[in-house]
PDB file of N, CA and C in Angstrom:
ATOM      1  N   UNK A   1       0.829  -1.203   0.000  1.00  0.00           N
ATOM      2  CA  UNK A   1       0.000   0.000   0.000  1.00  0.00           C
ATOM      3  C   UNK A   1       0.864   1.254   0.000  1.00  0.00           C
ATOM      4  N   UNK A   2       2.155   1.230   0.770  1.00  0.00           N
ATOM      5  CA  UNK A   2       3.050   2.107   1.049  1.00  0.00           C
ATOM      6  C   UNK A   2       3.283   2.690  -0.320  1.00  0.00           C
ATOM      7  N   UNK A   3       4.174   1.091  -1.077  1.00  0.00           N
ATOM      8  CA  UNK A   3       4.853   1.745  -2.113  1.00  0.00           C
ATOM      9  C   UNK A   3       3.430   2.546  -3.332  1.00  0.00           C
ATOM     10  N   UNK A   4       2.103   2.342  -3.744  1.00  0.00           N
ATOM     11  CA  UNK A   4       1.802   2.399  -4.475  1.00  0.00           C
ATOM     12  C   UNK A   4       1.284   3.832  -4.431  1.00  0.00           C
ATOM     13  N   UNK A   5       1.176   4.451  -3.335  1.00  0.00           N
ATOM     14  CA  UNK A   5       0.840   6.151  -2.653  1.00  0.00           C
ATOM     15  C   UNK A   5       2.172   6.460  -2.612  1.00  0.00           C
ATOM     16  N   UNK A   6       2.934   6.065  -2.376  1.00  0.00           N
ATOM     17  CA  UNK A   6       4.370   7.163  -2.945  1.00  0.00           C
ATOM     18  C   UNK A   6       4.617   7.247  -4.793  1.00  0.00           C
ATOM     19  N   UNK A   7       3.800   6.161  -5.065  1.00  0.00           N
ATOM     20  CA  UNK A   7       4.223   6.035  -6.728  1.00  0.00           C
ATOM     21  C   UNK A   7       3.259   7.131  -7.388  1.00  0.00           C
ATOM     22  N   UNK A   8       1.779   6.792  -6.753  1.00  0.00           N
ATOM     23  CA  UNK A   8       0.993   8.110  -6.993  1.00  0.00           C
ATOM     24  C   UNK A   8       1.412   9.592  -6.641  1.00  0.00           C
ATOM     25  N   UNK A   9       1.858   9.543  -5.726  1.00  0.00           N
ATOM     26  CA  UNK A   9       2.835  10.799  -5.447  1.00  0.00           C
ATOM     27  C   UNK A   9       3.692  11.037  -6.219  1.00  0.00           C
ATOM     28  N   UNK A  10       4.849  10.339  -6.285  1.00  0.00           N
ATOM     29  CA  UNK A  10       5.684  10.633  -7.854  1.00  0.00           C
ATOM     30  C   UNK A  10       5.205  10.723  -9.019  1.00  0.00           C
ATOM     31  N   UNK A  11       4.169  10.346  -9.269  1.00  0.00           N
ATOM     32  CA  UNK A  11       3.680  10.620 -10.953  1.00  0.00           C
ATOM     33  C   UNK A  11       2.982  11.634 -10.494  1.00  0.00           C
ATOM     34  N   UNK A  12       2.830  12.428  -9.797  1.00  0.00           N
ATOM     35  CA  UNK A  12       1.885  13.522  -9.566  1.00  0.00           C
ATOM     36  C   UNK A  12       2.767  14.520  -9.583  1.00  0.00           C
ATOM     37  N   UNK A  13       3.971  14.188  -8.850  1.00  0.00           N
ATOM     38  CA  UNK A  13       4.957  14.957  -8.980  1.00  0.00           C
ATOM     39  C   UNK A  13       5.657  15.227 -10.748  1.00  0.00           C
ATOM     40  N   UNK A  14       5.902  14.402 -10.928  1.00  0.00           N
ATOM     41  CA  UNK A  14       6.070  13.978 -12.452  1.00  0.00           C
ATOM     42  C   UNK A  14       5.513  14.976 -13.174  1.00  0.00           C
ATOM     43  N   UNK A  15       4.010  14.964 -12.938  1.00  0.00           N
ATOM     44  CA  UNK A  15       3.227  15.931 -13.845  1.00  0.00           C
ATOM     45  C   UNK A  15       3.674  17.483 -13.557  1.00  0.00           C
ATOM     46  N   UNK A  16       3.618  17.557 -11.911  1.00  0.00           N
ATOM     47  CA  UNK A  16       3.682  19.232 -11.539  1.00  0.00           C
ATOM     48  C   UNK A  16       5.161  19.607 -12.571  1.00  0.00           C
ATOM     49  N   UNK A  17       5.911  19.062 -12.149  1.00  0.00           N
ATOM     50  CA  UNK A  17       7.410  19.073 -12.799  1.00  0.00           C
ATOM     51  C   UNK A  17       7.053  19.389 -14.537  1.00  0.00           C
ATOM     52  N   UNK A  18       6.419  18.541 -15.199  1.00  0.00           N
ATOM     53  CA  UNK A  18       6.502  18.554 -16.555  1.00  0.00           C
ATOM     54  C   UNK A  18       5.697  20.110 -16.615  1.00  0.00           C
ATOM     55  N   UNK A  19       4.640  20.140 -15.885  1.00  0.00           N
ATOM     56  CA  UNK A  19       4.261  21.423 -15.848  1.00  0.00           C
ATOM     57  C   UNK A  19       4.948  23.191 -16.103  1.00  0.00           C
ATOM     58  N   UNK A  20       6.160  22.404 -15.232  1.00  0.00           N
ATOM     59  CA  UNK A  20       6.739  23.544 -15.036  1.00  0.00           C
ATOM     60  C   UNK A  20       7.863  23.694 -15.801  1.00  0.00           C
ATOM     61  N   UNK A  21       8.042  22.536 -16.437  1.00  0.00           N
ATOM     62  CA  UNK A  21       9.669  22.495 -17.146  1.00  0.00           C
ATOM     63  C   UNK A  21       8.935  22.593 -18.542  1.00  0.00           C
ATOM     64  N   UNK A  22       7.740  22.623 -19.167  1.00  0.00           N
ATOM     65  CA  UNK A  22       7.344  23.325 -19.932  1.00  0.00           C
ATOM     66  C   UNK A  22       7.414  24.790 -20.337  1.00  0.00           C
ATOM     67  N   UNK A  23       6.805  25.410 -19.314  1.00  0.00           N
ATOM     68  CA  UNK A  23       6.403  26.410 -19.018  1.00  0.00           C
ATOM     69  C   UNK A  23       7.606  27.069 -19.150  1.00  0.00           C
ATOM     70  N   UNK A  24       8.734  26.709 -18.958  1.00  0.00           N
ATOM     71  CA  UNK A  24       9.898  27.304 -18.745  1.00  0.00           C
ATOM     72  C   UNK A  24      10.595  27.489 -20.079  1.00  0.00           C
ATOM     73  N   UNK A  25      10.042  26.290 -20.915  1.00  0.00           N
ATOM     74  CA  UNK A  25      10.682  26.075 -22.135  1.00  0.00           C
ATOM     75  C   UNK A  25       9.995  27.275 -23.270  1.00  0.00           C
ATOM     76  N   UNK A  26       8.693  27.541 -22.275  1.00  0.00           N
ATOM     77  CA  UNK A  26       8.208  28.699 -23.529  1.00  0.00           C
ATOM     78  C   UNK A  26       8.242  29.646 -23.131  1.00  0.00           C
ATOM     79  N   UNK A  27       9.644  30.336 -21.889  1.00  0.00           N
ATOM     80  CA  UNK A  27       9.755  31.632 -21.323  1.00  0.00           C
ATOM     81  C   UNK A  27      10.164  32.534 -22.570  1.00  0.00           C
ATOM     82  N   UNK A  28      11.535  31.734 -23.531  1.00  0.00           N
ATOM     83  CA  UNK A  28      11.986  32.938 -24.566  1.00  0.00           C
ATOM     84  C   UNK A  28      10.861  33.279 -25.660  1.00  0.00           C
ATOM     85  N   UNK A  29       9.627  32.255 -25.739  1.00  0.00           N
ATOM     86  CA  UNK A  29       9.201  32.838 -26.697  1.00  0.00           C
ATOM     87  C   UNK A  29       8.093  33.992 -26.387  1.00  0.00           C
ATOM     88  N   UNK A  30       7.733  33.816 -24.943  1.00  0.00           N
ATOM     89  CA  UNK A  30       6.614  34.752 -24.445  1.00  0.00           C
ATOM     90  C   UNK A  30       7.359  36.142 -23.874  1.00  0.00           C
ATOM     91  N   UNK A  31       8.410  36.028 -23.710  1.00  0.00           N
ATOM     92  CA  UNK A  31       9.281  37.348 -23.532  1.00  0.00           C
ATOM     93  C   UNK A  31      10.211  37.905 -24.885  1.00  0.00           C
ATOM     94  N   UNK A  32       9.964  37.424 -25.696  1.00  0.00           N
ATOM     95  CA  UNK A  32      10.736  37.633 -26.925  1.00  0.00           C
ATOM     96  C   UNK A  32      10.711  39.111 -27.488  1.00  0.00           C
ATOM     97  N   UNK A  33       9.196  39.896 -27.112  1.00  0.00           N
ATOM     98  CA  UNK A  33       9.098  41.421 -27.247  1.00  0.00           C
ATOM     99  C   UNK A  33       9.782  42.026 -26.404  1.00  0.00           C
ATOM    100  N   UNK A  34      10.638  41.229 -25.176  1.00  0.00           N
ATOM    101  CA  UNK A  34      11.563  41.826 -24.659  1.00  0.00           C
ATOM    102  C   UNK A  34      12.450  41.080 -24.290  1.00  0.00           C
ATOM    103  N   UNK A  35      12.895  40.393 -25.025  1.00  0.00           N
ATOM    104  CA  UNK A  35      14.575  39.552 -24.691  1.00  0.00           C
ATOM    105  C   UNK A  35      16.007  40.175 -25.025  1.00  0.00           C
ATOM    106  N   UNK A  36      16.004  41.647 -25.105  1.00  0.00           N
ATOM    107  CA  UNK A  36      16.987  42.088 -24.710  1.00  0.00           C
ATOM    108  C   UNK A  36      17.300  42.094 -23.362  1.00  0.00           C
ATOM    109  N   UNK A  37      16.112  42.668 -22.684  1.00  0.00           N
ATOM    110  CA  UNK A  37      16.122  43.214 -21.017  1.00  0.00           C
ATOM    111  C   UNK A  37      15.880  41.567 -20.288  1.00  0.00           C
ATOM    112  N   UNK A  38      14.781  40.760 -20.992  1.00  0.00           N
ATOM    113  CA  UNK A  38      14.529  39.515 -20.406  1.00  0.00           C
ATOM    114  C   UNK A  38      14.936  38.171 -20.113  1.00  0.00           C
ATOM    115  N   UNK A  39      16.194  37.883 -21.232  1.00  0.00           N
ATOM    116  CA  UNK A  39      16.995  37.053 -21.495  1.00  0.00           C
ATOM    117  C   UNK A  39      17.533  36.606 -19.969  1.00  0.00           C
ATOM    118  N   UNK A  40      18.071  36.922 -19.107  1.00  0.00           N
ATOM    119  CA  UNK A  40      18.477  36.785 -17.614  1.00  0.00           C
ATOM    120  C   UNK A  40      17.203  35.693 -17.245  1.00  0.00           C
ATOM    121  N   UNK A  41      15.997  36.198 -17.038  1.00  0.00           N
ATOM    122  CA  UNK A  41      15.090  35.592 -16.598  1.00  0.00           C
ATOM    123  C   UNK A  41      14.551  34.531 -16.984  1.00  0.00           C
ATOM    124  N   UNK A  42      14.929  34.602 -18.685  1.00  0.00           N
ATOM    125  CA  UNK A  42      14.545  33.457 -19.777  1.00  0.00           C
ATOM    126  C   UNK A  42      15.428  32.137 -19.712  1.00  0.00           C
ATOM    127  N   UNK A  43      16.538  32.795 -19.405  1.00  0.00           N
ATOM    128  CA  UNK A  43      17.889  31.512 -19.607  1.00  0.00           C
ATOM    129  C   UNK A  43      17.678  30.654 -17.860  1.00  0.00           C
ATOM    130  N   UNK A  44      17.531  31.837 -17.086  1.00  0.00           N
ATOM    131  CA  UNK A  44      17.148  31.260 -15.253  1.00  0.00           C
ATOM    132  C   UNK A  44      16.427  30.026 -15.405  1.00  0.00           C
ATOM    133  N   UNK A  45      14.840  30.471 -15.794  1.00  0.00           N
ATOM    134  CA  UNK A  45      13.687  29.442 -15.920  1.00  0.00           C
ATOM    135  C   UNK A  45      14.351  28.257 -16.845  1.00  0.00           C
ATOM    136  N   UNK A  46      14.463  28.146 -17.750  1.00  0.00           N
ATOM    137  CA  UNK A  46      15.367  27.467 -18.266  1.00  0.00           C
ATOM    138  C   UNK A  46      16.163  26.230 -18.059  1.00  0.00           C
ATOM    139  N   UNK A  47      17.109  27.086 -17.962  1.00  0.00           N
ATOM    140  CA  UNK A  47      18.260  26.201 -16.588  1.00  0.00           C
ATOM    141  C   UNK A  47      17.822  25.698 -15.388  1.00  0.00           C
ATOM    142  N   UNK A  48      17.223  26.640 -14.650  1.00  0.00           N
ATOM    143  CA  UNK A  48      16.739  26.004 -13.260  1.00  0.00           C
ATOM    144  C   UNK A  48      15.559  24.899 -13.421  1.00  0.00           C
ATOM    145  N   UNK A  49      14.778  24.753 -13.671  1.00  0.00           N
ATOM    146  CA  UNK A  49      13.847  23.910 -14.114  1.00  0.00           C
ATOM    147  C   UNK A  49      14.098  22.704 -14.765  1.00  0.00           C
ATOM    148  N   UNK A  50      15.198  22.876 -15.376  1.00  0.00           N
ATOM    149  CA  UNK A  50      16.048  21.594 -16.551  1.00  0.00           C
ATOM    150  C   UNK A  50      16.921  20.846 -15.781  1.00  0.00           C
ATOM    151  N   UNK A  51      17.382  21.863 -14.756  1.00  0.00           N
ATOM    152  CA  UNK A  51      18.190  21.206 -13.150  1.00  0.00           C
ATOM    153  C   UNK A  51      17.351  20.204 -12.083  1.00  0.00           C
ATOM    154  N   UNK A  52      16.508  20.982 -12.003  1.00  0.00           N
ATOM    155  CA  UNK A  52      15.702  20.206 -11.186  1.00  0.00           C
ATOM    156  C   UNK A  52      15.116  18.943 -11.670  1.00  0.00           C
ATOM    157  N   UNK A  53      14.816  18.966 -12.996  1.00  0.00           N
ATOM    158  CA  UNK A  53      14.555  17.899 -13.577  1.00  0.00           C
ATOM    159  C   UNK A  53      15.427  16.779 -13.671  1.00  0.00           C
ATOM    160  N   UNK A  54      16.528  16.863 -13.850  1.00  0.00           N
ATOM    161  CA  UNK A  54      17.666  16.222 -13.712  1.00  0.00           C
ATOM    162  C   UNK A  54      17.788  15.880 -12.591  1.00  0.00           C
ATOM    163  N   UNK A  55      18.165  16.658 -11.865  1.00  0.00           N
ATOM    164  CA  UNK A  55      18.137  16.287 -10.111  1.00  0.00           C
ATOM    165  C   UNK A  55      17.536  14.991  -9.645  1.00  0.00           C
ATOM    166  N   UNK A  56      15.828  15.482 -10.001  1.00  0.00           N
ATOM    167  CA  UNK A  56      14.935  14.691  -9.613  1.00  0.00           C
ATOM    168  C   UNK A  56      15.345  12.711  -9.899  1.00  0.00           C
ATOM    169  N   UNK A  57      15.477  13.441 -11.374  1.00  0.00           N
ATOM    170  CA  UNK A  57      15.497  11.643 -11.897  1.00  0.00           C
ATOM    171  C   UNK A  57      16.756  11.328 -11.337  1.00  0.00           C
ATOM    172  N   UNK A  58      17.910  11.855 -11.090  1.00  0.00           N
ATOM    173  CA  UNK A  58      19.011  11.331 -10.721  1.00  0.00           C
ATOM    174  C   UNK A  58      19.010  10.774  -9.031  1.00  0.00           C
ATOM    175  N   UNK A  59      18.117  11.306  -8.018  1.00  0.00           N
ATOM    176  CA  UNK A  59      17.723  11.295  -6.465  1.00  0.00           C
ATOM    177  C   UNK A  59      16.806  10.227  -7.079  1.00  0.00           C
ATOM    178  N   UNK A  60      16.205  10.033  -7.575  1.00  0.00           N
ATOM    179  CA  UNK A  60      14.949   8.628  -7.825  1.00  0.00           C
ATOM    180  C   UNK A  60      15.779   7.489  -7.459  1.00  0.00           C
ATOM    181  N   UNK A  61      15.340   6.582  -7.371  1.00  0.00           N
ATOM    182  CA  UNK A  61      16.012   5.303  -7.232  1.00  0.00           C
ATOM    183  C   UNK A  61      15.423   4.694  -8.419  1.00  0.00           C
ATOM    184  N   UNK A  62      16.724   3.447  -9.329  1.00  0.00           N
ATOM    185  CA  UNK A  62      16.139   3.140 -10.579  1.00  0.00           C
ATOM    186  C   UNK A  62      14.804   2.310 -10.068  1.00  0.00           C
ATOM    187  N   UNK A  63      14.190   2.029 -10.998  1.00  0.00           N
ATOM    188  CA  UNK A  63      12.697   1.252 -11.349  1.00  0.00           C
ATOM    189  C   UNK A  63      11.637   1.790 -11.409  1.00  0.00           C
ATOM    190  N   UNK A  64      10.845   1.561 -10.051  1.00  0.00           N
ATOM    191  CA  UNK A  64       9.177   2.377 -10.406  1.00  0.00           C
ATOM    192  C   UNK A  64       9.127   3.627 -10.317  1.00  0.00           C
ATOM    193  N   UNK A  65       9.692   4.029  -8.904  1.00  0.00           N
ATOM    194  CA  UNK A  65       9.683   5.617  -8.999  1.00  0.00           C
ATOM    195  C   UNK A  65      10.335   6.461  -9.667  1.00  0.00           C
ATOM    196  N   UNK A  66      11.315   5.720 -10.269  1.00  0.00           N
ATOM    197  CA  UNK A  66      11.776   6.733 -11.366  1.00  0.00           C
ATOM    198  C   UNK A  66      10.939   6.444 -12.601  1.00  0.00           C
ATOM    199  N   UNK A  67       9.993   5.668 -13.048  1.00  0.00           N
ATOM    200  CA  UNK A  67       9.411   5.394 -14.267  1.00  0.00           C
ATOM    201  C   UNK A  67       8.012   6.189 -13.876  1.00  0.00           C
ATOM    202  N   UNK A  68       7.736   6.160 -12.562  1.00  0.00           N
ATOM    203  CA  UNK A  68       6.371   7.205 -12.263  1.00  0.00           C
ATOM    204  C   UNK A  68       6.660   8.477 -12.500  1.00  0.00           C
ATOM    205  N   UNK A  69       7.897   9.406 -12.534  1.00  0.00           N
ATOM    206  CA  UNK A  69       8.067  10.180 -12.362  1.00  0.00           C
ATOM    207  C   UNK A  69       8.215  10.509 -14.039  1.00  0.00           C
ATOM    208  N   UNK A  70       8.848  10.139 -15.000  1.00  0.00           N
ATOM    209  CA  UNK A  70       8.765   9.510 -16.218  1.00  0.00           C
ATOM    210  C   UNK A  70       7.281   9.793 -16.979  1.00  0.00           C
ATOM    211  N   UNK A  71       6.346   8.876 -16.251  1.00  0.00           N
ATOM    212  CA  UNK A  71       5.371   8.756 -16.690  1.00  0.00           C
ATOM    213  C   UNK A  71       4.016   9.633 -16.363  1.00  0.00           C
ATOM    214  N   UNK A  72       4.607  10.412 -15.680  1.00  0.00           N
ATOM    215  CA  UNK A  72       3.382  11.721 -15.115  1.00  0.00           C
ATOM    216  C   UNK A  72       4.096  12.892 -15.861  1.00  0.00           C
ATOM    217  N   UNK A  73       5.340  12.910 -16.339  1.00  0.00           N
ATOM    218  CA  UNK A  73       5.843  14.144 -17.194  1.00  0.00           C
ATOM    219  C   UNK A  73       5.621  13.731 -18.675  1.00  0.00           C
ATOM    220  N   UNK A  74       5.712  12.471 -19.306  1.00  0.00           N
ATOM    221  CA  UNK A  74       5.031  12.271 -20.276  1.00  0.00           C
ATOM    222  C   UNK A  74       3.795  12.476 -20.627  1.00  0.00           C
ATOM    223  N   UNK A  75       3.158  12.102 -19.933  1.00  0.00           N
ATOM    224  CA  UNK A  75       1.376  12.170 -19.792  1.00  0.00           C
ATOM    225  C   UNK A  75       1.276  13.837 -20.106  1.00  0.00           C
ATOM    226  N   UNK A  76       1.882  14.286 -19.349  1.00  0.00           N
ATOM    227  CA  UNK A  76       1.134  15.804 -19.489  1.00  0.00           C
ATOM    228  C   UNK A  76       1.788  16.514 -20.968  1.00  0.00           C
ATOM    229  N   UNK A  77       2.789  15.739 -21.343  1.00  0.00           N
ATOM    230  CA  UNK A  77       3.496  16.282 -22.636  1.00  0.00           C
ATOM    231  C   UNK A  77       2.171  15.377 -23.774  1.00  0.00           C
ATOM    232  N   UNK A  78       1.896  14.724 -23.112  1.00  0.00           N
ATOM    233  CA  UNK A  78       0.694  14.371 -24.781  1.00  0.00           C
ATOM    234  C   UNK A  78      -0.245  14.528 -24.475  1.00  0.00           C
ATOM    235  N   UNK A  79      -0.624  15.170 -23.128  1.00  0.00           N
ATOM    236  CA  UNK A  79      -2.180  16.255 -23.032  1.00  0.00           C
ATOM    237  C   UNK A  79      -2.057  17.310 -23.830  1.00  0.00           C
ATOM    238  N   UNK A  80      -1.411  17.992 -23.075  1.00  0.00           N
ATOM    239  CA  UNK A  80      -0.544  19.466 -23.396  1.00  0.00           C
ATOM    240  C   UNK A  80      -0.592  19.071 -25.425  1.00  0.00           C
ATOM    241  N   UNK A  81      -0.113  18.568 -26.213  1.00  0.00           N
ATOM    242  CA  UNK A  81      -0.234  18.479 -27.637  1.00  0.00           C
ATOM    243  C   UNK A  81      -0.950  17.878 -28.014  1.00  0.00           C
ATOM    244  N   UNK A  82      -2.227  17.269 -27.095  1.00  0.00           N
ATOM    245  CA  UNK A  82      -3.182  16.774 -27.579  1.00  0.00           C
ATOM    246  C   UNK A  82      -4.298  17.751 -27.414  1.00  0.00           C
ATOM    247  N   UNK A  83      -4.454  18.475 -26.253  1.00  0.00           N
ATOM    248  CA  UNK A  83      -5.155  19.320 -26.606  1.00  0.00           C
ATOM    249  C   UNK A  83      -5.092  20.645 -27.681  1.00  0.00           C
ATOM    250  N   UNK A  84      -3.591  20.719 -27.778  1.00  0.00           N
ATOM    251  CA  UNK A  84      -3.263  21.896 -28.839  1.00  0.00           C
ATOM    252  C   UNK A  84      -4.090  21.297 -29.830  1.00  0.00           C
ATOM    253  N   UNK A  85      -3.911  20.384 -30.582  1.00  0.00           N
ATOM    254  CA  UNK A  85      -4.217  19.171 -31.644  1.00  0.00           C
ATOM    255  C   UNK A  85      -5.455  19.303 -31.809  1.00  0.00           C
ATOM    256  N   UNK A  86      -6.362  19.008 -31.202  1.00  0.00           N
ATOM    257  CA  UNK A  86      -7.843  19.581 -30.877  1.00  0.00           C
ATOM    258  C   UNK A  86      -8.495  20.750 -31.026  1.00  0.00           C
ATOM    259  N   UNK A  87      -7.514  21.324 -30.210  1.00  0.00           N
ATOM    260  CA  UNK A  87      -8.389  22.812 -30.491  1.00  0.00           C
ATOM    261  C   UNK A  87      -8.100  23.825 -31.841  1.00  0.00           C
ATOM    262  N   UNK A  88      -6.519  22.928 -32.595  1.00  0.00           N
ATOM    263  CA  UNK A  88      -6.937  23.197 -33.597  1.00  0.00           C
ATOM    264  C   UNK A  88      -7.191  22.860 -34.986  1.00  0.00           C
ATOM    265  N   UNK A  89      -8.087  21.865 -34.219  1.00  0.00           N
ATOM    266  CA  UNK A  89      -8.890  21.684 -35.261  1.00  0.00           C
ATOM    267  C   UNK A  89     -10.584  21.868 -35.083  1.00  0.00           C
ATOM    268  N   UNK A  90     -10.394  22.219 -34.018  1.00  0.00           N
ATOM    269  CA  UNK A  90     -12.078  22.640 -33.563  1.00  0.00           C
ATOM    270  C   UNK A  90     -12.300  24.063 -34.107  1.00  0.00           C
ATOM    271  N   UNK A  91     -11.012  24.822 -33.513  1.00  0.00           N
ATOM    272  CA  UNK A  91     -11.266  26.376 -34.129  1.00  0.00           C
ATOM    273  C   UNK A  91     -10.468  26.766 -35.506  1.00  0.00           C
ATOM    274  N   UNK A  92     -11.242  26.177 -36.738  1.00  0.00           N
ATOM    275  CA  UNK A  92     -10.352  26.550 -37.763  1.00  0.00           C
ATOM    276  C   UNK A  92     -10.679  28.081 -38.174  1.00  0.00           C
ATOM    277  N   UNK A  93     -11.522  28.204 -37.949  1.00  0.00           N
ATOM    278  CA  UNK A  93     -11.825  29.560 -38.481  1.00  0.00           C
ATOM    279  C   UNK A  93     -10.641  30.916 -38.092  1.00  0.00           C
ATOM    280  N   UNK A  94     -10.427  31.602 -39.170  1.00  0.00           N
ATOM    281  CA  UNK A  94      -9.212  32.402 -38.946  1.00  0.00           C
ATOM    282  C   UNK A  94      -9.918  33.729 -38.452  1.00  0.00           C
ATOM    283  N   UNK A  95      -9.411  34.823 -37.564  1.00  0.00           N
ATOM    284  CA  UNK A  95      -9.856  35.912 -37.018  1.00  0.00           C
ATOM    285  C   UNK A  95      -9.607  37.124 -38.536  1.00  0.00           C
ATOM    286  N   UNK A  96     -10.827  37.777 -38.867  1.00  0.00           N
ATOM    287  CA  UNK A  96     -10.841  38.715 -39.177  1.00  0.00           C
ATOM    288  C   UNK A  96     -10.265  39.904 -39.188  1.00  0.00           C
ATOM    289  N   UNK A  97     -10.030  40.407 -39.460  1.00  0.00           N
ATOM    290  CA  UNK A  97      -9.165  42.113 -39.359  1.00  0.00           C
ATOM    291  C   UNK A  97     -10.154  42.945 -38.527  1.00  0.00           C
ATOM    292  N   UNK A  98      -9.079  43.053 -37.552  1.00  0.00           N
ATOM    293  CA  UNK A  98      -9.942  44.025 -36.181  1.00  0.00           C
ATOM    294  C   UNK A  98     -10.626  45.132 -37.123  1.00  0.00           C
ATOM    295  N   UNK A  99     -11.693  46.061 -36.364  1.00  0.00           N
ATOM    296  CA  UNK A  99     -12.643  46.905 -36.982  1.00  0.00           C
ATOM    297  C   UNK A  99     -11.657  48.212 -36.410  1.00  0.00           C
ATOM    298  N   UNK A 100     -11.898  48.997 -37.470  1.00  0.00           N
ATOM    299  CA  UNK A 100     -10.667  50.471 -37.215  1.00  0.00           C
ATOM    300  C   UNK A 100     -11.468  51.045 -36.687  1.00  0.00           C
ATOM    301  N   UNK A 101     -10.923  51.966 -35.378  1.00  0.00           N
ATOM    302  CA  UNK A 101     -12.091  52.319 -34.485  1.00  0.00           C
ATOM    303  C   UNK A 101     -11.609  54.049 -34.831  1.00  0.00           C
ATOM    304  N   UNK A 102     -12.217  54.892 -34.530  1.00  0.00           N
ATOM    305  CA  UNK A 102     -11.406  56.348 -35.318  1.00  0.00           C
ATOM    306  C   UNK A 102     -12.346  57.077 -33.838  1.00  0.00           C
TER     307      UNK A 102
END
């Protein structure tokens, strides 16, 4: 019972992690209107997040919990492009040219 609530815990963890080591991966492109000044903050998230990730799997012990941890950061990497995948193809319709307001 022990091990299978720490495994749920690690793939939960797994996910928060993929969460965030995403998120990190799309700092340069969401600061890109300012990656002269932002670049510091862009390369941080980055790195730090890519560390921890590493970290993590390297502190795992080999087998399950390192394959839970594995498998809750995968999972959310083929939500995450499965829902992109979806939505676009649900919303094909392209946006119009804003109305010129005077």
């Amino acid at each position: 019972m022990r091990h299978i609530l720490l495994s749920a815990l690690t793939f939960l963890a797994g996910i928060l992690l993929g969460i965030q080591l995403l998120a990190a991966l799309y700092a340069p492109v969401d600061l890109w209107y300012t990656i002269r000044t932002a670049w510091p903050v862009a390369l941080r998230r980055v790195v730090g997040w890519s560390a921890a990730t590493v970290a993590a799997l390297l502190l795992l012990p080999m087998g399950g919990l390192r394959w839970a941890l594995v498998a809750g950061m995968g999972l959310y990497l083929v939500v995450h492009v499965g829902m992109w995948f979806l939505a676009s193809r649900i919303c094909t319709e392209t946006p119009g040219p804003s109305p010129v307001v005077e």
